[in-house]
Structure formats: C-alpha cells, structure tokens
N, C-alpha and C. Protein backbone atom coordinates (compact mmCIF):
# COMPACT_ATOMS: atom_id res chain seq x y z
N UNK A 1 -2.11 -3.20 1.15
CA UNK A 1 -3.07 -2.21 0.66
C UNK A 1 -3.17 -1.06 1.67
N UNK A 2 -3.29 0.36 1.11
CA UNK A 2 -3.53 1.36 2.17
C UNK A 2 -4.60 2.22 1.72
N UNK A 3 -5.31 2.24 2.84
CA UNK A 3 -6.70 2.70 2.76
C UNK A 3 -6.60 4.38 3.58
N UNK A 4 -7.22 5.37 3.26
CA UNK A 4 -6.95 6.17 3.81
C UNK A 4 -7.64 7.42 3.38
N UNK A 5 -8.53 8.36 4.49
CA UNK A 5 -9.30 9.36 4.06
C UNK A 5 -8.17 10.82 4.45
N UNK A 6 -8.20 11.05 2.89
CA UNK A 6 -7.19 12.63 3.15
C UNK A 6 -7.87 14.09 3.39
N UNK A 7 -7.95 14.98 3.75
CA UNK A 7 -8.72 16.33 4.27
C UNK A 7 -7.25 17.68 4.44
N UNK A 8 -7.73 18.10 3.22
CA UNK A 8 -7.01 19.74 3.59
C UNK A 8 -7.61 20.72 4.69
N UNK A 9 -6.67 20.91 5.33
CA UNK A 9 -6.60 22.12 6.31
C UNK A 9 -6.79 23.86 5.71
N UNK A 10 -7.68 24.45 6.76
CA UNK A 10 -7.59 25.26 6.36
C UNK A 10 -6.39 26.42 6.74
N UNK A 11 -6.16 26.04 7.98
CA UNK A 11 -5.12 27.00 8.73
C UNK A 11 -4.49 25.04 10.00
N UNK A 12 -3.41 26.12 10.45
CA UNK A 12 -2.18 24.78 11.16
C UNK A 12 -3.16 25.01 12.39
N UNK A 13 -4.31 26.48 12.71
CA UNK A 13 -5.06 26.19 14.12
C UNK A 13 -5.83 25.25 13.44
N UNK A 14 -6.27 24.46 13.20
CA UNK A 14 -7.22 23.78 12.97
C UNK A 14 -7.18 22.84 13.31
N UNK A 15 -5.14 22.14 12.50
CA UNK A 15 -4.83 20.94 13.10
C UNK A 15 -4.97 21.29 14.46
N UNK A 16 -4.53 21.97 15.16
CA UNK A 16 -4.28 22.12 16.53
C UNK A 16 -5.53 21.73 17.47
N UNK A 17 -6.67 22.86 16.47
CA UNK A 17 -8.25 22.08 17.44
C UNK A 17 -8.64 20.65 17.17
N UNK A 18 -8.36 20.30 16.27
CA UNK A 18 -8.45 18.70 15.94
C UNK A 18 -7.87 17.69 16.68
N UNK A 19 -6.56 18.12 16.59
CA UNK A 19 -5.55 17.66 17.76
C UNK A 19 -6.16 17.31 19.51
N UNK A 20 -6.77 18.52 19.69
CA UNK A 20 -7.30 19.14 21.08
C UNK A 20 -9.06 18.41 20.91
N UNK A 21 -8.93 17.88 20.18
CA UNK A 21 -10.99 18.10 20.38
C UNK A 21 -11.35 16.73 21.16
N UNK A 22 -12.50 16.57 21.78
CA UNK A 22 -12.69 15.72 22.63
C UNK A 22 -13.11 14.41 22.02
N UNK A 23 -13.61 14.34 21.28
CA UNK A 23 -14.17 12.97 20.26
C UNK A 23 -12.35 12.43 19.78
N UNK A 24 -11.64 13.00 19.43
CA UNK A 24 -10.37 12.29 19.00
C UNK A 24 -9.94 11.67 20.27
N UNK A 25 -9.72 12.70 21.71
CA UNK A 25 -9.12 12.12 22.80
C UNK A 25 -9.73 11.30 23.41
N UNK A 26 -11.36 10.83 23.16
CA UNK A 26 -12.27 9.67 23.36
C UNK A 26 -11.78 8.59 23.14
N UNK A 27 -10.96 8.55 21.69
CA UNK A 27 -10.84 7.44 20.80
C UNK A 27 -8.93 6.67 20.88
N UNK A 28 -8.59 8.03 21.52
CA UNK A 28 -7.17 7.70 20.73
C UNK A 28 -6.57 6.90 22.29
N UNK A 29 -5.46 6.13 21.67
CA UNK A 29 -4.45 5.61 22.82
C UNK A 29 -3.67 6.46 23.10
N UNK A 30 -4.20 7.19 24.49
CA UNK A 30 -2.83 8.21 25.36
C UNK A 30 -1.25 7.62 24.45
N UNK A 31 -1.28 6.63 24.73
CA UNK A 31 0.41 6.24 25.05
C UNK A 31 1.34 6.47 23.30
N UNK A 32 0.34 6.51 22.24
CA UNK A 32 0.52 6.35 20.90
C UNK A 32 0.40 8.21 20.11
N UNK A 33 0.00 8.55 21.21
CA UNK A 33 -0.03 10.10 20.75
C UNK A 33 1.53 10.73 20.76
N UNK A 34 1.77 11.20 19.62
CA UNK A 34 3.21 12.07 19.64
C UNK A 34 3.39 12.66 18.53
N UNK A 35 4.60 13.19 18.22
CA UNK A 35 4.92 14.08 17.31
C UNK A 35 6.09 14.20 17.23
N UNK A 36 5.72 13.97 15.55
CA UNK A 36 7.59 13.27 15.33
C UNK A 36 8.08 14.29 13.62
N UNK A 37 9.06 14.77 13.35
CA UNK A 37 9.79 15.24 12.39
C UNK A 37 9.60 14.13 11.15
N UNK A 38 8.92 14.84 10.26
CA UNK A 38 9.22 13.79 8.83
C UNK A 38 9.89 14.41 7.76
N UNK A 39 11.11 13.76 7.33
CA UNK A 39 11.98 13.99 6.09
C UNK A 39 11.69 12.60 4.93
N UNK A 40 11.39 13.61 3.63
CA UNK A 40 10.67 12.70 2.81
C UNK A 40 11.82 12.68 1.35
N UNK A 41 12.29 11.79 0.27
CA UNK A 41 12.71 12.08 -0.27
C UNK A 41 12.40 11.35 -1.61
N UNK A 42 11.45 11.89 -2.79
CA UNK A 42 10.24 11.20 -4.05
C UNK A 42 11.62 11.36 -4.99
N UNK A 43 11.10 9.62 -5.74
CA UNK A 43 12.15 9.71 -6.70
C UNK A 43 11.59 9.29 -8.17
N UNK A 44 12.21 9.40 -9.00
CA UNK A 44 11.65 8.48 -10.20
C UNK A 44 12.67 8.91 -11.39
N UNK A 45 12.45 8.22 -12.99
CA UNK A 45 13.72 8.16 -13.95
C UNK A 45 13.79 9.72 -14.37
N UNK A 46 14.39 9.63 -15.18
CA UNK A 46 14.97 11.14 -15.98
C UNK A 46 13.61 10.99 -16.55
N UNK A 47 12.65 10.08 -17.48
CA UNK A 47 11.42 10.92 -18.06
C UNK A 47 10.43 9.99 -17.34
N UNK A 48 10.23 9.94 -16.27
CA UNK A 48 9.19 10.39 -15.49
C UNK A 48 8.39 8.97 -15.26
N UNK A 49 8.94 8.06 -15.58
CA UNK A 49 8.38 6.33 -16.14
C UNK A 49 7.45 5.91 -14.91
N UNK A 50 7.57 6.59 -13.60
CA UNK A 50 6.93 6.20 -12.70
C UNK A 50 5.35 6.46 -12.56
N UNK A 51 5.85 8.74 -12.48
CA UNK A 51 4.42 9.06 -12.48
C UNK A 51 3.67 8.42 -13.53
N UNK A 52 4.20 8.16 -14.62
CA UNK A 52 3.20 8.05 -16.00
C UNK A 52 2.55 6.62 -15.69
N UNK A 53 2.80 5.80 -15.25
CA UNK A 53 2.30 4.14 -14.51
C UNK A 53 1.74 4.43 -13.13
N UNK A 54 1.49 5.79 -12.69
CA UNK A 54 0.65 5.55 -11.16
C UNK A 54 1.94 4.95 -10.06
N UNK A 55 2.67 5.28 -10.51
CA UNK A 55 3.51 4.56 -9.10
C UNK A 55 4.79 5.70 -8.42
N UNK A 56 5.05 5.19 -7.32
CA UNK A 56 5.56 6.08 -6.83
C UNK A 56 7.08 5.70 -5.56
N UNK A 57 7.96 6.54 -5.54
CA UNK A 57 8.94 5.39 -4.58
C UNK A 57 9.55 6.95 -3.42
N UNK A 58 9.59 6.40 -2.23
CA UNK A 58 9.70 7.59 -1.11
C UNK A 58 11.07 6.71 -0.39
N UNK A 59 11.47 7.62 0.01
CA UNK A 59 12.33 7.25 1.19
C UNK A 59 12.08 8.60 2.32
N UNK A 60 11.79 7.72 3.50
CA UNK A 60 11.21 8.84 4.63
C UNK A 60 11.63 8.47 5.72
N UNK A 61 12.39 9.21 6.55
CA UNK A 61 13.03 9.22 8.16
C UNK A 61 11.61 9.64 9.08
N UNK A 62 11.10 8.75 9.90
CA UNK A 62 9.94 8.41 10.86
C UNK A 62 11.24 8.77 12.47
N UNK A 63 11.48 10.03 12.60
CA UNK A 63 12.18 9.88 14.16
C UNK A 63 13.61 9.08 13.98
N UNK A 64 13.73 7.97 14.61
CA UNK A 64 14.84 7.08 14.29
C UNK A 64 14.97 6.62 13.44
N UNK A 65 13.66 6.57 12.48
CA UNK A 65 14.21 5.37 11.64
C UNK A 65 13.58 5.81 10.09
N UNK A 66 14.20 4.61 8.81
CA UNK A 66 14.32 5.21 7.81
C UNK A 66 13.66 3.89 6.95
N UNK A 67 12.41 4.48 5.91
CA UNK A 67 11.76 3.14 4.96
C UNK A 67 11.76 3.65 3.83
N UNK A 68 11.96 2.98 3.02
CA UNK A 68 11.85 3.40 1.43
C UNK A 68 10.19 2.36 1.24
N UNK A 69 9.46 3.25 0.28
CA UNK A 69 8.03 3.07 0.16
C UNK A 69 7.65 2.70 -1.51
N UNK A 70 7.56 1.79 -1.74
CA UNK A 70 6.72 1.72 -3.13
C UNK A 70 5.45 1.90 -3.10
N UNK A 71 4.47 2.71 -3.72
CA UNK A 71 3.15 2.69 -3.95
C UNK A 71 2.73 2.71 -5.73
N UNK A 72 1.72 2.03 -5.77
CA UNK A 72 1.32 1.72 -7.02
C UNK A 72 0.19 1.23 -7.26
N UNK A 73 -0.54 1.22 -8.54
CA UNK A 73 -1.93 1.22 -8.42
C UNK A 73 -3.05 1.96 -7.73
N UNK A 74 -2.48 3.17 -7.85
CA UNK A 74 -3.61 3.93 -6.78
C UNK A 74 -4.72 4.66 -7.37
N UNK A 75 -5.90 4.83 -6.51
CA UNK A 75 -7.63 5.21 -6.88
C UNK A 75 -8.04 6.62 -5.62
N UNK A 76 -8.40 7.15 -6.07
CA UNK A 76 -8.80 8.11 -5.06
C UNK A 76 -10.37 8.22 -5.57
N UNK A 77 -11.84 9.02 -4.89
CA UNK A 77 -12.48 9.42 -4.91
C UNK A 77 -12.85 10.15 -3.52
N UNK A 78 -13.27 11.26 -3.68
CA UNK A 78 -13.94 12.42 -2.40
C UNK A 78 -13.10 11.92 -1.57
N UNK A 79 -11.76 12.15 -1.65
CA UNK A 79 -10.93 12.43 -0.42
C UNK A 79 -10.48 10.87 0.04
N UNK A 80 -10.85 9.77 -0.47
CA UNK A 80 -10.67 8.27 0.00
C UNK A 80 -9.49 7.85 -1.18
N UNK A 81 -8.44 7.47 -0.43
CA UNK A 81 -7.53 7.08 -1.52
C UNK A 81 -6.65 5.44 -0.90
N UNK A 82 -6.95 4.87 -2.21
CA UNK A 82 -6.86 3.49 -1.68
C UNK A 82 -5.49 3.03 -2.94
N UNK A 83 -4.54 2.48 -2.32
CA UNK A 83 -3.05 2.11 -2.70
C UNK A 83 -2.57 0.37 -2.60
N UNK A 84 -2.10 0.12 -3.53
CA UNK A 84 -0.60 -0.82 -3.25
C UNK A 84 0.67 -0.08 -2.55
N UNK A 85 1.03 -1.06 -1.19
CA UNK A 85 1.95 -0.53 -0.91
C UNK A 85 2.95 -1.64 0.14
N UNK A 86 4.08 -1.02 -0.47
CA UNK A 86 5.02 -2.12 0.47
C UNK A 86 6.34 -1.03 1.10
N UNK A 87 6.52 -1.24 2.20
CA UNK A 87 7.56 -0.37 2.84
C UNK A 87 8.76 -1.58 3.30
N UNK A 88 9.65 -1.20 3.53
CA UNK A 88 11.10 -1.56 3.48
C UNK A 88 12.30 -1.45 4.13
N UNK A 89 13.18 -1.68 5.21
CA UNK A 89 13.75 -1.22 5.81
C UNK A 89 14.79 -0.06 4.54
N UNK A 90 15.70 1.04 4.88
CA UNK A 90 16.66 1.82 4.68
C UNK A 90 17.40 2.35 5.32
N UNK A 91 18.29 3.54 4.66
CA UNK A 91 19.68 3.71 5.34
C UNK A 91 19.48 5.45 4.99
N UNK A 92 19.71 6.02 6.23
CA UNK A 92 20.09 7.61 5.73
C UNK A 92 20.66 7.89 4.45
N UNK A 93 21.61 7.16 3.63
CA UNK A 93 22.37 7.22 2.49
C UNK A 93 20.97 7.34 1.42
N UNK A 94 20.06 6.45 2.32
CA UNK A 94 19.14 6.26 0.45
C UNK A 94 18.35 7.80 0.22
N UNK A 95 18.67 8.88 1.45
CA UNK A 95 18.11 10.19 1.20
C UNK A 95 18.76 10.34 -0.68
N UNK A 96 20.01 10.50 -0.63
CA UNK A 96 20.89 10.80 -1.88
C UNK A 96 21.37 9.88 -2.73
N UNK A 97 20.99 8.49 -2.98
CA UNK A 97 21.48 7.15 -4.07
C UNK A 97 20.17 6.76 -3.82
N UNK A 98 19.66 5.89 -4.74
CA UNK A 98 18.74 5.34 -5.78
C UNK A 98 18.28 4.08 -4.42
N UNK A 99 17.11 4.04 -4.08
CA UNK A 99 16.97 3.03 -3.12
C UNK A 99 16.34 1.53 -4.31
N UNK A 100 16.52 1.51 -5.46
CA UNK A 100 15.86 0.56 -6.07
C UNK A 100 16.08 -0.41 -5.45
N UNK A 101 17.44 -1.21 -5.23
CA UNK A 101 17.73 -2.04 -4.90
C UNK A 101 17.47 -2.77 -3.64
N UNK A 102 16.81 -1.81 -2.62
CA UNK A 102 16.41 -2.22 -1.28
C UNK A 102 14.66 -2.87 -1.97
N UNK A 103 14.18 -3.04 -3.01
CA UNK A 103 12.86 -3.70 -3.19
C UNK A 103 13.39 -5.22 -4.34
N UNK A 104 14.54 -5.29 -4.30
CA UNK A 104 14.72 -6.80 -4.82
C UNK A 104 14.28 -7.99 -4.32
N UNK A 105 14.41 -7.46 -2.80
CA UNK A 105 14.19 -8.83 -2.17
C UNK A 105 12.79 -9.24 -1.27
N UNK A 106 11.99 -8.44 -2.08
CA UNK A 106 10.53 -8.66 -2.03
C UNK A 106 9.75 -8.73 -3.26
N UNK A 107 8.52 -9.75 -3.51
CA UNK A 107 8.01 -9.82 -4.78
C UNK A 107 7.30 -8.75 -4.87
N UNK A 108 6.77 -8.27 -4.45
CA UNK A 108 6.31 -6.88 -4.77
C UNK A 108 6.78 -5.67 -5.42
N UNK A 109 8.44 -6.00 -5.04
CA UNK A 109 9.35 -4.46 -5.75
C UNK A 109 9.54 -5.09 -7.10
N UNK A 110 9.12 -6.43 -7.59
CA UNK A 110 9.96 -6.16 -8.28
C UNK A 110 8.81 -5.99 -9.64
N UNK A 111 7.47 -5.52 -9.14
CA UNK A 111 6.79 -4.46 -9.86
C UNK A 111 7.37 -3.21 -10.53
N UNK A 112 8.26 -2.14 -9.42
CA UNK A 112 9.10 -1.74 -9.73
C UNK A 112 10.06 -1.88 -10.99
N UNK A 113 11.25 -2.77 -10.36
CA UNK A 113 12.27 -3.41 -10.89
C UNK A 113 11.69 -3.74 -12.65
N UNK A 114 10.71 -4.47 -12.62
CA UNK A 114 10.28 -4.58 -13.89
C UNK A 114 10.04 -3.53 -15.09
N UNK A 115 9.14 -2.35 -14.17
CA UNK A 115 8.98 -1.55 -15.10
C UNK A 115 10.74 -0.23 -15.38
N UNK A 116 11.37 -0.40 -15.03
CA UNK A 116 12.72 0.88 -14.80
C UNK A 116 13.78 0.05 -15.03
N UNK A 117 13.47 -1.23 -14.98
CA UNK A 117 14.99 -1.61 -15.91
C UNK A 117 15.83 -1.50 -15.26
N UNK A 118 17.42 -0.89 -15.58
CA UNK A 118 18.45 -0.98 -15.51
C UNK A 118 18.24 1.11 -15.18
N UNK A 119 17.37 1.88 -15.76
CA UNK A 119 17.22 3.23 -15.44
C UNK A 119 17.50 3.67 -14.23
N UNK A 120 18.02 4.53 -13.85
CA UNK A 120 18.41 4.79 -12.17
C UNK A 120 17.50 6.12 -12.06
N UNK A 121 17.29 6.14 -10.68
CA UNK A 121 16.16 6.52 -9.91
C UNK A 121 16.46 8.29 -9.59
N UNK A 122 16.57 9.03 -10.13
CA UNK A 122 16.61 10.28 -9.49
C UNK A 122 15.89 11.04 -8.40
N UNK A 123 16.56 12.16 -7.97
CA UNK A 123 15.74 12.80 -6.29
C UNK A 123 14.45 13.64 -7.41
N UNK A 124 13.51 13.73 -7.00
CA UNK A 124 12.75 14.58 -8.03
C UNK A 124 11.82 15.69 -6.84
N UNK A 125 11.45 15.62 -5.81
CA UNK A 125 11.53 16.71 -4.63
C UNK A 125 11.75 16.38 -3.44
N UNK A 126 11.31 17.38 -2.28
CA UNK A 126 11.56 16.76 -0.92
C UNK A 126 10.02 17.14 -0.26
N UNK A 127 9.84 16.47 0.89
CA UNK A 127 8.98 17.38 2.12
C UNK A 127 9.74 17.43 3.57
N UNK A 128 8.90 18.05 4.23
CA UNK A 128 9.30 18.27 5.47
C UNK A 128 8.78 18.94 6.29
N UNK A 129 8.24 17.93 7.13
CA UNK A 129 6.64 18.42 7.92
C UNK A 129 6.83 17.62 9.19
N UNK A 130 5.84 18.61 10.27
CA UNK A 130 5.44 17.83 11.82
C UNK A 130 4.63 17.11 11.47
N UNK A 131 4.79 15.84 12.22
CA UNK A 131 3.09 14.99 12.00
C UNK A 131 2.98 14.43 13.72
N UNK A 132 1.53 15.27 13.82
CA UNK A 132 0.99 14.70 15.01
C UNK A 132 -0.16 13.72 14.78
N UNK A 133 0.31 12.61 15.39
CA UNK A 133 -0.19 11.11 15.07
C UNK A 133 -0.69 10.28 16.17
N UNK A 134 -1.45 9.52 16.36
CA UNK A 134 -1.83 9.12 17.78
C UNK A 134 -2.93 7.87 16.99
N UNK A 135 -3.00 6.77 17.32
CA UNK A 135 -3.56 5.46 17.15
C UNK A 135 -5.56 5.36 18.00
N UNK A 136 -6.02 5.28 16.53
CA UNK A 136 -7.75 5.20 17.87
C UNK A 136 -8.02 3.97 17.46
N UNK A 137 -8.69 3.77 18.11
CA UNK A 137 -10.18 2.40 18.26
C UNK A 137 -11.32 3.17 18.09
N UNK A 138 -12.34 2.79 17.20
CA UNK A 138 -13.20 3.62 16.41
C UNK A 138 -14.29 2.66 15.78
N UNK A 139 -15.08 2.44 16.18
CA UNK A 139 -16.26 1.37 15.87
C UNK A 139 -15.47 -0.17 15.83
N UNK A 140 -15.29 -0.35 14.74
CA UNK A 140 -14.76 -1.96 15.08
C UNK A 140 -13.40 -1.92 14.15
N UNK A 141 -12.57 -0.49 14.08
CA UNK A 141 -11.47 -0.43 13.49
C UNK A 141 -10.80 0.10 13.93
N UNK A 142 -9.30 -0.04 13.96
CA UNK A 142 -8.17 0.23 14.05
C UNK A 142 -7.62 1.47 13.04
N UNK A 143 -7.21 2.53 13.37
CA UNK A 143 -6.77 3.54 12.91
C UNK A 143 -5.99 4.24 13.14
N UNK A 144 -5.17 5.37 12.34
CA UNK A 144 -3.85 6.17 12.65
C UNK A 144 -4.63 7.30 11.90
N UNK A 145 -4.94 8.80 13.18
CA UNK A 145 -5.03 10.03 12.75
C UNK A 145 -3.83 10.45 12.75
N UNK A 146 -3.47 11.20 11.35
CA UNK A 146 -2.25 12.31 11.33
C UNK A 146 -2.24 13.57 11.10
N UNK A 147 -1.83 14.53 11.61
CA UNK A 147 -2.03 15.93 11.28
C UNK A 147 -0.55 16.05 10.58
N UNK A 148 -0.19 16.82 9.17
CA UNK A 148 0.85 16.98 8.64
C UNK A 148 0.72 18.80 8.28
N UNK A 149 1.71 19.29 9.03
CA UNK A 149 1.89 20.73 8.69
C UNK A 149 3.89 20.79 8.31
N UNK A 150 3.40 21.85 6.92
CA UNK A 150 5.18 21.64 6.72
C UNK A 150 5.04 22.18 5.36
N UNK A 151 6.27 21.66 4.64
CA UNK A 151 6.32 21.87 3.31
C UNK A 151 6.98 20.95 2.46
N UNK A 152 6.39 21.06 0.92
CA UNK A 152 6.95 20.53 0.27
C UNK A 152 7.97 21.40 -1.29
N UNK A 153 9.02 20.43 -1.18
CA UNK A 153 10.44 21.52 -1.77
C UNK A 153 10.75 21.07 -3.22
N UNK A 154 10.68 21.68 -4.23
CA UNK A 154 11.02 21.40 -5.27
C UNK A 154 11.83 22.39 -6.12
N UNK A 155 12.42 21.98 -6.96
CA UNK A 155 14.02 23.20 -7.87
C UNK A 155 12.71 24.52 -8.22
N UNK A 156 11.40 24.14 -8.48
CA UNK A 156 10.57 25.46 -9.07
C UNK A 156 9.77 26.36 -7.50
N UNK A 157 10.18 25.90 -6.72
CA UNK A 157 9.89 26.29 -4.80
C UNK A 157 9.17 25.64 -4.70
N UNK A 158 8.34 25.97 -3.20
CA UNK A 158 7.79 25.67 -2.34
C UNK A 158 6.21 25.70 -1.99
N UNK A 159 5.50 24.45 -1.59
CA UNK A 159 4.06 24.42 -1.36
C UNK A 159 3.85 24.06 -0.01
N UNK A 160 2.86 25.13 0.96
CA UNK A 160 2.65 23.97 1.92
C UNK A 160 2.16 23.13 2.16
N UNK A 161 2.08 21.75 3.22
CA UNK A 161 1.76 20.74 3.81
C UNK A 161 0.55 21.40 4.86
N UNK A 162 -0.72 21.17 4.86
CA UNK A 162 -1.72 21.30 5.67
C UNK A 162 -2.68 20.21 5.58
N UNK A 163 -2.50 19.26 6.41
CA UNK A 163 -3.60 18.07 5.71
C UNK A 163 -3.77 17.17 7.11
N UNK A 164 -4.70 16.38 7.01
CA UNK A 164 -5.25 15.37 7.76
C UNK A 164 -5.82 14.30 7.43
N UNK A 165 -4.92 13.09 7.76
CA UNK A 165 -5.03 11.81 7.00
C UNK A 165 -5.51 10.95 8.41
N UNK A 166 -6.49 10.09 7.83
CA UNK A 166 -6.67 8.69 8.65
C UNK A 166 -6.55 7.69 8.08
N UNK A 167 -5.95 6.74 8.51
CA UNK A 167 -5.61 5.45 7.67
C UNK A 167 -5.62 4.21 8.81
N UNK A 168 -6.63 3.38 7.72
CA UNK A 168 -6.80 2.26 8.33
C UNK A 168 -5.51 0.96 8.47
N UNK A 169 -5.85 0.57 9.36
CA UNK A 169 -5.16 -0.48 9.90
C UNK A 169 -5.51 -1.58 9.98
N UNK A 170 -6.54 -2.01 10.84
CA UNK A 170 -7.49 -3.22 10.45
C UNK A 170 -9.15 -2.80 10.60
N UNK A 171 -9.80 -2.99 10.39
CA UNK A 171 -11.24 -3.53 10.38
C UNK A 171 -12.11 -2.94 8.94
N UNK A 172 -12.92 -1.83 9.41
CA UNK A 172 -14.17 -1.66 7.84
C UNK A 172 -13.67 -0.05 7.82
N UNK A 173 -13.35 -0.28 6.26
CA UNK A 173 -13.19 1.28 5.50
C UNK A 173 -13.78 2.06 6.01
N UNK A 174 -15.80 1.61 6.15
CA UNK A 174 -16.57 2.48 6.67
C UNK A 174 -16.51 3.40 7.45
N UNK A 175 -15.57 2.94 8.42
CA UNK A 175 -15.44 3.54 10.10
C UNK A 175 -14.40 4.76 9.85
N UNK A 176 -13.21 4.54 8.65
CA UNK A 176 -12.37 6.26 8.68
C UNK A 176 -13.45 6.83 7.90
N UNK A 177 -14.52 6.60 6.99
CA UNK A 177 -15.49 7.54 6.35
C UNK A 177 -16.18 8.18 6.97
N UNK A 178 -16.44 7.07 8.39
CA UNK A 178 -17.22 7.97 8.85
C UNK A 178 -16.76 8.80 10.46
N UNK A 179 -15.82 8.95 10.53
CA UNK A 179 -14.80 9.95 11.54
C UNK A 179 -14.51 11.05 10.81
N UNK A 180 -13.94 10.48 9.50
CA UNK A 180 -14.19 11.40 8.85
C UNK A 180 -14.61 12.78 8.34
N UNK A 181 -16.31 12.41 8.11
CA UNK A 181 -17.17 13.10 8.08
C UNK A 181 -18.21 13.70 8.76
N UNK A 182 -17.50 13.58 10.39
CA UNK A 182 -18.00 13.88 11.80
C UNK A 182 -16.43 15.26 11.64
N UNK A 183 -15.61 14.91 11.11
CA UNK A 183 -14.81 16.09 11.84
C UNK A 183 -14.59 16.90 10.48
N UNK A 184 -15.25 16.50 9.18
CA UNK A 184 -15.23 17.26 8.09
C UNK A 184 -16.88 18.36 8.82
N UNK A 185 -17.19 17.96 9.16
CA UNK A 185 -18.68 18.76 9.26
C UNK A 185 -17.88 19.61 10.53
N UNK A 186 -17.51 19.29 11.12
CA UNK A 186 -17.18 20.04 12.35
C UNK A 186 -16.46 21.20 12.13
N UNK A 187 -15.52 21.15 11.23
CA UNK A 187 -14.47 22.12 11.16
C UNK A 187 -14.16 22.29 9.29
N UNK A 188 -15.29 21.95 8.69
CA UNK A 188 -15.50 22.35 7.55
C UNK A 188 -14.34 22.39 6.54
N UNK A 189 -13.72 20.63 6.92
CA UNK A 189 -12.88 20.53 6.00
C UNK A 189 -13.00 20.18 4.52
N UNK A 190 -11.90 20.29 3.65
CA UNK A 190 -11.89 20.07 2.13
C UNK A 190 -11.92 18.68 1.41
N UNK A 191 -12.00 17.33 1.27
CA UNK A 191 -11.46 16.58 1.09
C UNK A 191 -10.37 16.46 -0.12
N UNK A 192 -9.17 16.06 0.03
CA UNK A 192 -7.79 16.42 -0.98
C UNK A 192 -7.98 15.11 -1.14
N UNK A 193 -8.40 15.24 -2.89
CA UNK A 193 -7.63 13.93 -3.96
C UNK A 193 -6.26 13.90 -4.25
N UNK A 194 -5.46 14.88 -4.11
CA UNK A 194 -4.50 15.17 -4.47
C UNK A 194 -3.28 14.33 -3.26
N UNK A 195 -2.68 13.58 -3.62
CA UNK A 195 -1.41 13.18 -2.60
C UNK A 195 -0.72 14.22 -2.75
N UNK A 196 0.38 14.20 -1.38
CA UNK A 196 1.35 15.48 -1.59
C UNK A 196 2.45 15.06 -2.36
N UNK A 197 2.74 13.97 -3.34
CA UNK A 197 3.84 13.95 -4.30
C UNK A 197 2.97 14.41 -5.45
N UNK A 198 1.67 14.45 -5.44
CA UNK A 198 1.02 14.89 -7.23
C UNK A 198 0.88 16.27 -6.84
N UNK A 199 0.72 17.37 -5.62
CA UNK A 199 0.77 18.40 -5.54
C UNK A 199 2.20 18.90 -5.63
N UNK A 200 3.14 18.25 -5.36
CA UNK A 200 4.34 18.61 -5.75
C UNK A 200 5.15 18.97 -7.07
N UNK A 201 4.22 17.42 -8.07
CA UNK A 201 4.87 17.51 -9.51
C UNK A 201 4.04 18.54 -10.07
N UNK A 202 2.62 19.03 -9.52
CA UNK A 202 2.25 19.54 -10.11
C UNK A 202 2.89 21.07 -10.70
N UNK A 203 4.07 21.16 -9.34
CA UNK A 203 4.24 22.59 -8.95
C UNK A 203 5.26 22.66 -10.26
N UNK A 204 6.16 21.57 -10.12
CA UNK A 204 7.24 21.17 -10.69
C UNK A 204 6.88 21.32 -12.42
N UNK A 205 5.30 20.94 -12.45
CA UNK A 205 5.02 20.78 -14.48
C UNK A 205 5.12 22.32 -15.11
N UNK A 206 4.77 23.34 -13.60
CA UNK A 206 3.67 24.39 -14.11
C UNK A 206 4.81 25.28 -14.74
C-alpha cells in the first residue's frame, strides 16, 4: 500500500526553500539526502484498458537502477492519495518492450495479467525530472520527502513537473498530514489530486 500527501509547487524556488528550511533539516537523515535523475516510462493497451480500471504500470530508472511499478486501486482526497502497489526488479530494455511479463511472478501482477490478456502494453508518455529526496523521522513515522521539478512528455507536448510528495513508510498516516500542513501553511501550497500520469493523459485527451 502507498500512502502519500501530494502538494503543487508554485515556482522550482520554492522547492529549493523547502529543500533549505530548517524544520525539514530537523527531521531528515543527513546521510539519505540527495538528488538523483528520474526517467519514467507509463504504459497501457491500444484502448486504454488500464486507465479505465484505475490502474497503472511505470517503468522508472532511480540513478542505477531500474523498477517497473504496478499501481491499482487508487483514492485520493485533499491532496492524500492512497494506492496498491507492487514494484519489481527491470532492465533498461523495458524503457521500449512491454514490461508485463516482469509481474508474472508475483501474485499481485497478476491483477494486471488478468485484466490485459494476451493485449500488449504500449509506451503512452514519458517524464523526466530532478527529485530531491532525503528520509525523516517525524512523530512516530518514517517518511520520504520528495521535491520533483521536470517534465512530463507526450506526442500532444509538454507539462511541467512541480510537486512535493511525502510518503509514508512506516508508522500513522497522521504524521505526513500533518508535516504536511505545517509546510502547506508556510509556503502556501496547493494540494494536487491529480498524479502526474492523470495530468499527463489529461494533456494527451484534450
């Protein structure tokens, strides 16, 4: 399950003061702070069998390394968006061929597998964004702040990536709601229902 409070940016200084502000560097582990290149690549059939079921399949290069992502069943309200999700080892190749087959050998893909059949998986956009990321301890939870500045690429162009995600790891939801809404008041952020693959198709419907 992934739990996670999303917040649009208003400008990339923002991430930057966020980045910089003293309540994050209170919280966060020096050693877990960095900033790493993300290449993202959203797929689904020729008519669309995924979005229309809430589900969704990524393949994304993290620095060295490469996971193909199923998500499904997902709920958002005021910026809190809560998921099924299973990630997966992959191969640079699955940027351009159909990663279905890397979720066979988990019961979870074959949620997937069930609903797409024998249908093969097309590229349907890309992103490609900095994410500055760094791990806190935060009341009695475990968390990952991310700042994502970048863009996302589709055959109808281009939207940018300005956002700020926290996502829990272990302990109470409560605790990203309420970091949250200590640095939404601070810097008078937006909360985004929107994931950046539904701001993408959106670009893609219009």
């Amino acid at each position: 399950m992934e739990l996670e409070m999303k917040y649009a940016l208003p400008e990339k200084e923002t991430g930057d003061a966020i980045w910089e502000d003293e309540l994050i560097q209170r919280y966060a582990d020096p050693a877990s702070m960095e900033k790493i290149v993300m290449k993202a690549v959203y797929f689904d059939t020729e008519d669309g069998r995924l979005s229309k079921n809430n589900m969704a399949v990524r393949v994304r290069s993290e620095g060295g390394s490469v996971f193909a992502t199923l998500k499904w069943n997902g709920s958002v309200s005021n910026g809190f968006h809560e998921r099924e999700e299973v990630n997966v080892p992959a191969a640079a190749e699955h940027f351009i061929s159909s990663p279905k087959e890397l979720f066979s050998v988990c019961e979870d893909g074959r949620v997937l597998l069930d609903l797409i059949g024998d249908e093969p998986l097309i590229n349907l956009l890309e992103m490609r964004y900095l994410r500055s990321r760094c791990r806190l301890s935060y009341g009695a939870s475990i968390m990952e702040l991310a700042i994502d500045t970048g863009s996302i690429i589709t055959d109808k162009g281009e939207v940018p990536i300005l956002e700020l995600e926290l996502e829990l790891y272990a302990g109470d939801p409560k605790d990203i709601r309420d970091l949250g809404a200590r640095l939404q008041e601070k810097y008078a952020l937006v909360p985004e229902d929107r994931s950046k693959l539904a701001r993408g198709l959106s670009l893609l419907r219009s």
